[in-house]
PDB file of N, CA and C in Angstrom:
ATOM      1  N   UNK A   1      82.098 112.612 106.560  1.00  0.00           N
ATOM      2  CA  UNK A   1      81.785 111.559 107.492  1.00  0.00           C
ATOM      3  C   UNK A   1      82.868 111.509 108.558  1.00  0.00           C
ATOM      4  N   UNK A   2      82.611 111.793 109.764  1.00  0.00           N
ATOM      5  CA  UNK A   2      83.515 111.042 110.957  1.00  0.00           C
ATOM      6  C   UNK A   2      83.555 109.833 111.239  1.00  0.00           C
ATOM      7  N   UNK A   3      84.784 109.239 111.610  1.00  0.00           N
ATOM      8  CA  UNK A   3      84.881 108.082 111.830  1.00  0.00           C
ATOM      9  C   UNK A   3      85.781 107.605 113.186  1.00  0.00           C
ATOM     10  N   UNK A   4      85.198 107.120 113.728  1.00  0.00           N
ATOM     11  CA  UNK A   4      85.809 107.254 115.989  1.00  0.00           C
ATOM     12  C   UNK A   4      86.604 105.886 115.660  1.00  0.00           C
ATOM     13  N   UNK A   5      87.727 105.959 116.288  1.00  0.00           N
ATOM     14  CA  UNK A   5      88.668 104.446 116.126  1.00  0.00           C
ATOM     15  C   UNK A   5      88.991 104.587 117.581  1.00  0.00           C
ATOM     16  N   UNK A   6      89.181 103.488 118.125  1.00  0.00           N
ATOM     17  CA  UNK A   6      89.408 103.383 119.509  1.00  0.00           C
ATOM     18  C   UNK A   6      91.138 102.551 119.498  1.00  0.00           C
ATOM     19  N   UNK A   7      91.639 103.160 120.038  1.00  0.00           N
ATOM     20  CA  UNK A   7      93.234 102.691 120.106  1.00  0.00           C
ATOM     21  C   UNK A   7      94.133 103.074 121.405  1.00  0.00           C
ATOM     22  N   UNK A   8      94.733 101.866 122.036  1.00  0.00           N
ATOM     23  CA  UNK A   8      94.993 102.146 123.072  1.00  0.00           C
ATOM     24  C   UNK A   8      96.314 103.362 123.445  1.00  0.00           C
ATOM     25  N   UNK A   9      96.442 104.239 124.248  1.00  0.00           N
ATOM     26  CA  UNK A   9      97.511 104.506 124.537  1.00  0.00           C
ATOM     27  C   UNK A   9      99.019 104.601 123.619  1.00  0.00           C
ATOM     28  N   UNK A  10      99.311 103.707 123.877  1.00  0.00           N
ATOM     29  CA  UNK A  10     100.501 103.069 123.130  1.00  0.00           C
ATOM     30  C   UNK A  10     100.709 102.856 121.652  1.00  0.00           C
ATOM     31  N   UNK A  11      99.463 102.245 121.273  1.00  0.00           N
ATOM     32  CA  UNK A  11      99.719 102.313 119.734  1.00  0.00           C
ATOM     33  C   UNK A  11      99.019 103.780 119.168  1.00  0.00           C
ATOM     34  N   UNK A  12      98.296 104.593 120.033  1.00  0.00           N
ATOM     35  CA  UNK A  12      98.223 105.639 119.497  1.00  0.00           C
ATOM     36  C   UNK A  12      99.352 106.305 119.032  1.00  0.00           C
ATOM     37  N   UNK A  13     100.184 106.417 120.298  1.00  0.00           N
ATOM     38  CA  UNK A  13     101.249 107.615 120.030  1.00  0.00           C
ATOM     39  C   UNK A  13     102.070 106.906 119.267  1.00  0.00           C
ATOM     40  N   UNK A  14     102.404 105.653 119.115  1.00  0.00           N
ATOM     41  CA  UNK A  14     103.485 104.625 117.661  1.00  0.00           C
ATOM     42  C   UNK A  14     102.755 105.775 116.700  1.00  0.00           C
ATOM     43  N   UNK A  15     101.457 105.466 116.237  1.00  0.00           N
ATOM     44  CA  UNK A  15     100.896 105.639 115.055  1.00  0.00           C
ATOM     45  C   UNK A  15     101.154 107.208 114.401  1.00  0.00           C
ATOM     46  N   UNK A  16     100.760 108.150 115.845  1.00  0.00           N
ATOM     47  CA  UNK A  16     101.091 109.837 115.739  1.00  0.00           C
ATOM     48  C   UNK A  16     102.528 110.013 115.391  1.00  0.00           C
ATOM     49  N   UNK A  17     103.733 109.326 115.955  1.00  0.00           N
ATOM     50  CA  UNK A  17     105.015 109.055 115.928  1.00  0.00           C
ATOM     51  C   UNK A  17     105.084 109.312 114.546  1.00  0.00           C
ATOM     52  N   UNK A  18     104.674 107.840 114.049  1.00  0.00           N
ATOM     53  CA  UNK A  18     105.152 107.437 112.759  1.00  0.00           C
ATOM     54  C   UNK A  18     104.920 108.554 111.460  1.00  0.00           C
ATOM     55  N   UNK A  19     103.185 108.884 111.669  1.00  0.00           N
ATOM     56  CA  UNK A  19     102.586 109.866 110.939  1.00  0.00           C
ATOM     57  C   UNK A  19     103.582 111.105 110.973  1.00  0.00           C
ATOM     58  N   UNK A  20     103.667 111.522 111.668  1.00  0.00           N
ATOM     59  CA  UNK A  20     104.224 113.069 112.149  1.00  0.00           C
ATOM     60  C   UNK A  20     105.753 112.870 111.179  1.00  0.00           C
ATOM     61  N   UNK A  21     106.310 111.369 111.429  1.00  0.00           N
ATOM     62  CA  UNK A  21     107.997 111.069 110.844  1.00  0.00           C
ATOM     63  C   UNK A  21     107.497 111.495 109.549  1.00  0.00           C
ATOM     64  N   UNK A  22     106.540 110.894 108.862  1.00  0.00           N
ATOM     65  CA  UNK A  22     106.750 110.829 107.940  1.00  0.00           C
ATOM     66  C   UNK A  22     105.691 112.104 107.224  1.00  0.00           C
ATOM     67  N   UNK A  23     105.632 112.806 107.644  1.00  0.00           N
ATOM     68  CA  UNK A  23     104.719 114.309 106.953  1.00  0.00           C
ATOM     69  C   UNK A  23     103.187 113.873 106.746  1.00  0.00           C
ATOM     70  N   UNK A  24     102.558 113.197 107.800  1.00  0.00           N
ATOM     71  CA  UNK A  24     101.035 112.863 107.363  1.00  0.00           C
ATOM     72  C   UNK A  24     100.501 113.410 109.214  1.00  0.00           C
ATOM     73  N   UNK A  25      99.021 112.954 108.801  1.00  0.00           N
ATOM     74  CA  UNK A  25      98.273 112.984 110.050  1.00  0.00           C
ATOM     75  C   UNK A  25      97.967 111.285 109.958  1.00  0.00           C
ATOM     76  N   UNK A  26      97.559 111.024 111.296  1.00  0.00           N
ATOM     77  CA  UNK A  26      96.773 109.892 111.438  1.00  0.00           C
ATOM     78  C   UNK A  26      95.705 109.672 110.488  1.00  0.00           C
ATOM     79  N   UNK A  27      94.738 110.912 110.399  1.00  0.00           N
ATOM     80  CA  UNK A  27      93.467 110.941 109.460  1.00  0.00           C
ATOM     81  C   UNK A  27      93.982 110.852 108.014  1.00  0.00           C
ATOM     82  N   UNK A  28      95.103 110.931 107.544  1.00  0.00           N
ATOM     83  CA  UNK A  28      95.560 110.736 105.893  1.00  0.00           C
ATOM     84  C   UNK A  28      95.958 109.672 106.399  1.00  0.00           C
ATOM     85  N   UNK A  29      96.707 108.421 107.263  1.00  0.00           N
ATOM     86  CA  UNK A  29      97.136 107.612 107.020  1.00  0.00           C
ATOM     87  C   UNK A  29      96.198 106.673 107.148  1.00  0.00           C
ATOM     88  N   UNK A  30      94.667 106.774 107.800  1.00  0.00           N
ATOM     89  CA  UNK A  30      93.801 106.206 107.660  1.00  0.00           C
ATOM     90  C   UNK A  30      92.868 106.067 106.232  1.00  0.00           C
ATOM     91  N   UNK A  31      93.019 107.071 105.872  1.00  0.00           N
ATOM     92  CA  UNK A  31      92.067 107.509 104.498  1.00  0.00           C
ATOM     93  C   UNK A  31      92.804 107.005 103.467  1.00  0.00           C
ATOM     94  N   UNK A  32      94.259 106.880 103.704  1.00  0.00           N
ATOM     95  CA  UNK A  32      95.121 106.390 102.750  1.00  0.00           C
ATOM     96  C   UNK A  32      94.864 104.508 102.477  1.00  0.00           C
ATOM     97  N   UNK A  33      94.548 104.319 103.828  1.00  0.00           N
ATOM     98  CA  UNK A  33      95.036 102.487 103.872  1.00  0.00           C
ATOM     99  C   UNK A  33      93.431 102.069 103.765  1.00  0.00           C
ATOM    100  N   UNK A  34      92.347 103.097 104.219  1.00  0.00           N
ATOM    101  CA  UNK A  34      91.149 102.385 103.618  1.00  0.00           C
ATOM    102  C   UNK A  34      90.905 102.501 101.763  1.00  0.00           C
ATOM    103  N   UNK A  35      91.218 103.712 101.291  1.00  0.00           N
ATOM    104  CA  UNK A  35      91.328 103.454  99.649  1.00  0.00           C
ATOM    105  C   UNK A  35      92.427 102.482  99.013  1.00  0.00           C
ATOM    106  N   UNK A  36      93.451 102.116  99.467  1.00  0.00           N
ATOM    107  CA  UNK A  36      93.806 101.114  98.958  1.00  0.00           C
ATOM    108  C   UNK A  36      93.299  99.613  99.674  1.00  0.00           C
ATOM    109  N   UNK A  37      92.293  99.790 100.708  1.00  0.00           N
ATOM    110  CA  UNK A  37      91.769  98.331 100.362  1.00  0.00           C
ATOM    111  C   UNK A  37      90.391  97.731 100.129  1.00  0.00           C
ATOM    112  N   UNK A  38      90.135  99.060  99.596  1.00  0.00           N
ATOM    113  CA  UNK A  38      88.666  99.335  98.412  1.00  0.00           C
ATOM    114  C   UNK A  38      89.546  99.112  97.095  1.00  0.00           C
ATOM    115  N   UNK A  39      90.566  99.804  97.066  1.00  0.00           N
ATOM    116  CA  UNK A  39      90.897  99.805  95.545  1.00  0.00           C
ATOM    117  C   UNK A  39      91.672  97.674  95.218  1.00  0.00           C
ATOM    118  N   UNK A  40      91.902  97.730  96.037  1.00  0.00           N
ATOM    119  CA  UNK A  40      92.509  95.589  96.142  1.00  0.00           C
ATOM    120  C   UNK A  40      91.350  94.944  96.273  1.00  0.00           C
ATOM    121  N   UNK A  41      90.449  95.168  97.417  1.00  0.00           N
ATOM    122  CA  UNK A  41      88.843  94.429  96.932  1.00  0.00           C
ATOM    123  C   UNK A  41      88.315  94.632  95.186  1.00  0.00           C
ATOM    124  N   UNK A  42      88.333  95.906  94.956  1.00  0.00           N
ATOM    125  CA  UNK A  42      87.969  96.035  93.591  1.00  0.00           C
ATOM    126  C   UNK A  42      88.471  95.467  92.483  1.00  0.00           C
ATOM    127  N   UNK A  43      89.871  95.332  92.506  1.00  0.00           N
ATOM    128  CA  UNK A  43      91.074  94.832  91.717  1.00  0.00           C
ATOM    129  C   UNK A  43      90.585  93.278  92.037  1.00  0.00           C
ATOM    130  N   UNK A  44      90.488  92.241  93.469  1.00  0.00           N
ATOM    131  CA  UNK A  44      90.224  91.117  93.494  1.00  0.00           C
ATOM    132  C   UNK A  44      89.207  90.690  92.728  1.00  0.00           C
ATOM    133  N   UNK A  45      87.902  91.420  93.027  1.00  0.00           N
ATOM    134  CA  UNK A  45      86.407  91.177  92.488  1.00  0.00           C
ATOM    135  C   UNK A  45      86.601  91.051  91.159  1.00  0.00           C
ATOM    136  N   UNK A  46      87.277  92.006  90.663  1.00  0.00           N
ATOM    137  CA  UNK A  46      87.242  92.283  89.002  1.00  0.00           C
ATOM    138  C   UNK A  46      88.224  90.492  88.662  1.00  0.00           C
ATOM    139  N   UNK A  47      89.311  90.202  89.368  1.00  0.00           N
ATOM    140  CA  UNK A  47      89.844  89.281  88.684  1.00  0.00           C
ATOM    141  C   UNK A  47      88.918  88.509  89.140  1.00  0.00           C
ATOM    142  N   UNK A  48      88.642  87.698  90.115  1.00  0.00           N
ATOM    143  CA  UNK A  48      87.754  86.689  90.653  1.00  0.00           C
ATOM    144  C   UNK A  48      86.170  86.880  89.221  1.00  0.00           C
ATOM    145  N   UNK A  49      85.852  87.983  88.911  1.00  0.00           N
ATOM    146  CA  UNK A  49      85.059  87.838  88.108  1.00  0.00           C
ATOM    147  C   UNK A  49      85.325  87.251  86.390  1.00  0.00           C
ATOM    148  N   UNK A  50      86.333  87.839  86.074  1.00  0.00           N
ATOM    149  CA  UNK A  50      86.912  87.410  84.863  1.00  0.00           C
ATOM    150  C   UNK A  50      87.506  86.412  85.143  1.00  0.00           C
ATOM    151  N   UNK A  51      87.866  85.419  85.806  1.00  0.00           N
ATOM    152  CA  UNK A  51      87.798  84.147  86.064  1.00  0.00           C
ATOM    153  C   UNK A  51      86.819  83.352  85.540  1.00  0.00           C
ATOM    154  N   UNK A  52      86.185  83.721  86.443  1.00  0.00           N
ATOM    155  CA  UNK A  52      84.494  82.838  86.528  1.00  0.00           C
ATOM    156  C   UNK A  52      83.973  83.073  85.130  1.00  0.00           C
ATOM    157  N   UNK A  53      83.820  84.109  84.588  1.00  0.00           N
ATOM    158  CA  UNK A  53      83.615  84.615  83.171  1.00  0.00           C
ATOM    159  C   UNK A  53      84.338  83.556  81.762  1.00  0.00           C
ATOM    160  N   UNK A  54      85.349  83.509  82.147  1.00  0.00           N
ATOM    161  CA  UNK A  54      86.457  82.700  80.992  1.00  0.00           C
ATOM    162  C   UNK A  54      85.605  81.222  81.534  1.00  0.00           C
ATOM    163  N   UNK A  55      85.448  80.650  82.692  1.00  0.00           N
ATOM    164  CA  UNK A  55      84.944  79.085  82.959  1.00  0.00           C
ATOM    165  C   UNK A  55      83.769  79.223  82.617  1.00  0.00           C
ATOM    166  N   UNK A  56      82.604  80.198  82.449  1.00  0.00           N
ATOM    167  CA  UNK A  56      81.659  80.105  81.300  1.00  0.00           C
ATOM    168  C   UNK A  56      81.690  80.015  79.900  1.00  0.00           C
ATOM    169  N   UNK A  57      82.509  80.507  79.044  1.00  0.00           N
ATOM    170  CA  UNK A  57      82.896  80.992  77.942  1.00  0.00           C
ATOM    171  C   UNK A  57      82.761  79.840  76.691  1.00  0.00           C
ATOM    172  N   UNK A  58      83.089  78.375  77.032  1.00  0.00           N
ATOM    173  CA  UNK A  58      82.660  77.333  76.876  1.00  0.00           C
ATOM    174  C   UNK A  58      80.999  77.155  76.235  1.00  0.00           C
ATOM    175  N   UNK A  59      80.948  77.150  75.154  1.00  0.00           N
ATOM    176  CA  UNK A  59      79.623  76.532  74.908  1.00  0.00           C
ATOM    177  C   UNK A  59      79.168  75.030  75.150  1.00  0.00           C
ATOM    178  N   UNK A  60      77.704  74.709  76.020  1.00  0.00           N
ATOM    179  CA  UNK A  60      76.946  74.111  76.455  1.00  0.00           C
ATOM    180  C   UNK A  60      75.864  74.082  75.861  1.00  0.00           C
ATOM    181  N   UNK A  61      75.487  72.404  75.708  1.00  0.00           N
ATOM    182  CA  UNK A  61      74.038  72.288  75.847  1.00  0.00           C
ATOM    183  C   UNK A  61      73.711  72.560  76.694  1.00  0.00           C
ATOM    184  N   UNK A  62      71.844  73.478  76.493  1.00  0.00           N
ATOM    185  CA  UNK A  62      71.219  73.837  77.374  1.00  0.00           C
ATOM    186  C   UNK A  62      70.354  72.548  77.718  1.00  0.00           C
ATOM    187  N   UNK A  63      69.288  73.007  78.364  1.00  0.00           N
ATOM    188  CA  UNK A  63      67.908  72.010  78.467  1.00  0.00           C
ATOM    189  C   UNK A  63      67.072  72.256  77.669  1.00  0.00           C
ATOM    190  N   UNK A  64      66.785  73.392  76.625  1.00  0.00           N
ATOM    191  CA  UNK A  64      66.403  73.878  75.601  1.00  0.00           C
ATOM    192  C   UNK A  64      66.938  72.232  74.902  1.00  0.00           C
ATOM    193  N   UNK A  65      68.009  72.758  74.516  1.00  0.00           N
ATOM    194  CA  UNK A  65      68.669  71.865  73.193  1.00  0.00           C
ATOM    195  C   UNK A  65      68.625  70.189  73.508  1.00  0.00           C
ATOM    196  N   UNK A  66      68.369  69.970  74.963  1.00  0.00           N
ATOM    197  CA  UNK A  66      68.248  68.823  74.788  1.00  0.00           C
ATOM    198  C   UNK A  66      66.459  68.695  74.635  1.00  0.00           C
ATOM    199  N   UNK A  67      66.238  68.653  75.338  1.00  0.00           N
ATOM    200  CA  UNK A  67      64.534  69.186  75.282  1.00  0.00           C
ATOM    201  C   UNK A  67      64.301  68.980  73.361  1.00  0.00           C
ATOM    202  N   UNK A  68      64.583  69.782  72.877  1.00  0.00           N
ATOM    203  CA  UNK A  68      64.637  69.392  71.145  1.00  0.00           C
ATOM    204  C   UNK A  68      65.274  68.059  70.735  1.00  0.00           C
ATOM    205  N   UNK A  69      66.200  67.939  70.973  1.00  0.00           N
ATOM    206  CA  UNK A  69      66.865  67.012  70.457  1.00  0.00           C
ATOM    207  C   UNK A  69      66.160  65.585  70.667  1.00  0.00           C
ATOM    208  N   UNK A  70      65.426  65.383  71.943  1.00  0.00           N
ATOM    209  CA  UNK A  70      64.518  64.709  72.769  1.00  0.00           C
ATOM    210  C   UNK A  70      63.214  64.321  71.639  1.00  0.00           C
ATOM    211  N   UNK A  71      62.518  65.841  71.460  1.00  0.00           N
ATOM    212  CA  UNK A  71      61.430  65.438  70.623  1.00  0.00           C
ATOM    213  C   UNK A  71      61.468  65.128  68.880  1.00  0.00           C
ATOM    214  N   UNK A  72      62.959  65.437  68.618  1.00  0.00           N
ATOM    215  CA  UNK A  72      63.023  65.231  66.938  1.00  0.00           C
ATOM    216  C   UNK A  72      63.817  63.466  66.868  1.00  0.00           C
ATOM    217  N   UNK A  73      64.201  62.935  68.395  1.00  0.00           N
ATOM    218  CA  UNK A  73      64.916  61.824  68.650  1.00  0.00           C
ATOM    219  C   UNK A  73      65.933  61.546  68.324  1.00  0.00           C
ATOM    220  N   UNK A  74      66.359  62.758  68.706  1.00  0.00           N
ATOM    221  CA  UNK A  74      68.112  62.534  68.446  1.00  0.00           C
ATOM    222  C   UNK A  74      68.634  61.960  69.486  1.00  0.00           C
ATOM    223  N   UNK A  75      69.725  61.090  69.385  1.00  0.00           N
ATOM    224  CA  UNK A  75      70.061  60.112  71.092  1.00  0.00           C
ATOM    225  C   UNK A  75      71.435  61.007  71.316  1.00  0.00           C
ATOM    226  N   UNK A  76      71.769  61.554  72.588  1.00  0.00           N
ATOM    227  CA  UNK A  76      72.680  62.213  72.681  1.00  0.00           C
ATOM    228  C   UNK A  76      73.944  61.059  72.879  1.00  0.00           C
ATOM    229  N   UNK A  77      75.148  61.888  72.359  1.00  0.00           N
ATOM    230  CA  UNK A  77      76.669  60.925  73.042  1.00  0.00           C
ATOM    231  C   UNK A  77      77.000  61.032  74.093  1.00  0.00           C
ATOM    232  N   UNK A  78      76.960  59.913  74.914  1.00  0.00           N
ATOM    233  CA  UNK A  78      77.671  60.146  76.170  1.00  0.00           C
ATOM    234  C   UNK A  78      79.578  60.764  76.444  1.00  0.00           C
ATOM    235  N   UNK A  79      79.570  60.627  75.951  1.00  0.00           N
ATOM    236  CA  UNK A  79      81.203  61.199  75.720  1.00  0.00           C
ATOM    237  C   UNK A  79      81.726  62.514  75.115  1.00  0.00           C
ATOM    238  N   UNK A  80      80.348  62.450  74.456  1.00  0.00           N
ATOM    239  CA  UNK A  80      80.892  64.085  73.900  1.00  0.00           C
ATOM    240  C   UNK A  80      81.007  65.368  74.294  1.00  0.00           C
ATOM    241  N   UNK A  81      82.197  65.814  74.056  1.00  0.00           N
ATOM    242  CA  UNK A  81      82.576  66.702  74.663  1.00  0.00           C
ATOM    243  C   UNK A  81      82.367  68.221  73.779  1.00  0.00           C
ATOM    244  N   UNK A  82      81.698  68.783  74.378  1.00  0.00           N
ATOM    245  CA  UNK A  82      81.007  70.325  73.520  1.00  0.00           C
ATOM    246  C   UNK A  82      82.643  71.075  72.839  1.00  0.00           C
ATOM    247  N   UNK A  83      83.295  71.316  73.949  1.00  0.00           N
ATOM    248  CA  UNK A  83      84.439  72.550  74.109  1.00  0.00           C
ATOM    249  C   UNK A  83      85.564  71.710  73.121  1.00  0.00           C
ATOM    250  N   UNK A  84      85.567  70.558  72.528  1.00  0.00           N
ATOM    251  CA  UNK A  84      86.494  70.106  71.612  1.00  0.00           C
ATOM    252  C   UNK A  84      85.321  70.368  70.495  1.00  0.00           C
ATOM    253  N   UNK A  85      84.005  69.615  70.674  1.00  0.00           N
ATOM    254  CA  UNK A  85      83.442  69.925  69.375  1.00  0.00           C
ATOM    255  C   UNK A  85      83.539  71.182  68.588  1.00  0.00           C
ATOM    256  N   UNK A  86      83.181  72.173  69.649  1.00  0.00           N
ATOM    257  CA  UNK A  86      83.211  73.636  69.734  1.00  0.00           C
ATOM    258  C   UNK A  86      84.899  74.119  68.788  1.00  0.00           C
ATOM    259  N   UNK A  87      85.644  73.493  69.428  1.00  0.00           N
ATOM    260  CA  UNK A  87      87.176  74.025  68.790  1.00  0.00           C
ATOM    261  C   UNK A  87      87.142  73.663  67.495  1.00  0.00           C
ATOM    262  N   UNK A  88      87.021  72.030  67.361  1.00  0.00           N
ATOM    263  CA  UNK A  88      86.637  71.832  65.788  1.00  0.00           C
ATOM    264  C   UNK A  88      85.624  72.269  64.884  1.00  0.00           C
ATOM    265  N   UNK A  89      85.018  72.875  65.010  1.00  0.00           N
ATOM    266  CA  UNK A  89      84.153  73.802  64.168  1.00  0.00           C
ATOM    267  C   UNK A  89      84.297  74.931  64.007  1.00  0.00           C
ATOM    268  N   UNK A  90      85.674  75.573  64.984  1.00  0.00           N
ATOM    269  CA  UNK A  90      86.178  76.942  64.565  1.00  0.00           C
ATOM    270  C   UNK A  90      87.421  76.778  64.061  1.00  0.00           C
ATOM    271  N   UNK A  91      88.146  75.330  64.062  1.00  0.00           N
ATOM    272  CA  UNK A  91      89.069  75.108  63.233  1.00  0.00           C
ATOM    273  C   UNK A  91      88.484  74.752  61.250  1.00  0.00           C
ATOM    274  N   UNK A  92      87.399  74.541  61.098  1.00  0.00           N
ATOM    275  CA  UNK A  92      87.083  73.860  60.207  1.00  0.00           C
ATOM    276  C   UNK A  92      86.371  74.812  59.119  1.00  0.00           C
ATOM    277  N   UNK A  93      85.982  76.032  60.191  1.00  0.00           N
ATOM    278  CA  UNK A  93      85.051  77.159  59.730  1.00  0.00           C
ATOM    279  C   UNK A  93      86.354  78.512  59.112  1.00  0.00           C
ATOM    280  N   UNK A  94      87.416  78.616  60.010  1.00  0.00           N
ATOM    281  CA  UNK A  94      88.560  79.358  59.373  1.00  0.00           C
ATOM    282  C   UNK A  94      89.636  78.783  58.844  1.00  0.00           C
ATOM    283  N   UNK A  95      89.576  77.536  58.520  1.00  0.00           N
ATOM    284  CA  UNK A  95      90.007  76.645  57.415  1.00  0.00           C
ATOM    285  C   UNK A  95      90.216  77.042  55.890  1.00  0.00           C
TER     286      UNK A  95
END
């Protein structure tokens, strides 16, 4: 794939400068700085996802379960909190 970058004058030849100082071309120092910010998007996404992942992780009533609970007339608690219930029943179960 070619790829046309438009750059004026001036920061061209900085850029050829710099490249040339340091043993590259322009085209490796481009190819270089777009894979590392594919590879930091990727690295972000992945954390931003396992984030979001762990703030699901939490068991919830569904609308299923209330929906049941509804027709066998169970009255739900307003206060209750799943993710403590949840802890105490895995404290109680490896007890």
């Amino acid at each position: 794939m070619n790829l046309t970058i438009q750059l004026d004058e001036q920061k061209r030849t900085a850029v050829e400068a710099w490249a040339k100082a340091h043993g590259e071309t322009v085209e490796k120092l481009v190819e270089k700085f777009l894979e590392k910010l594919v590879t930091e998007s990727d690295q972000t996404s992945k954390r931003a996802y396992q984030e979001m992942e762990k703030s699901f992780s939490r068991p919830l009533i569904t609308d299923e379960i209330r929906r049941l609970q509804d027709e066998a007339g169970i009255k739900s608690v307003t206060d209750f909190d799943e993710r403590e219930d949840f802890e105490n029943h895995i404290k109680r179960k490896h007890a």
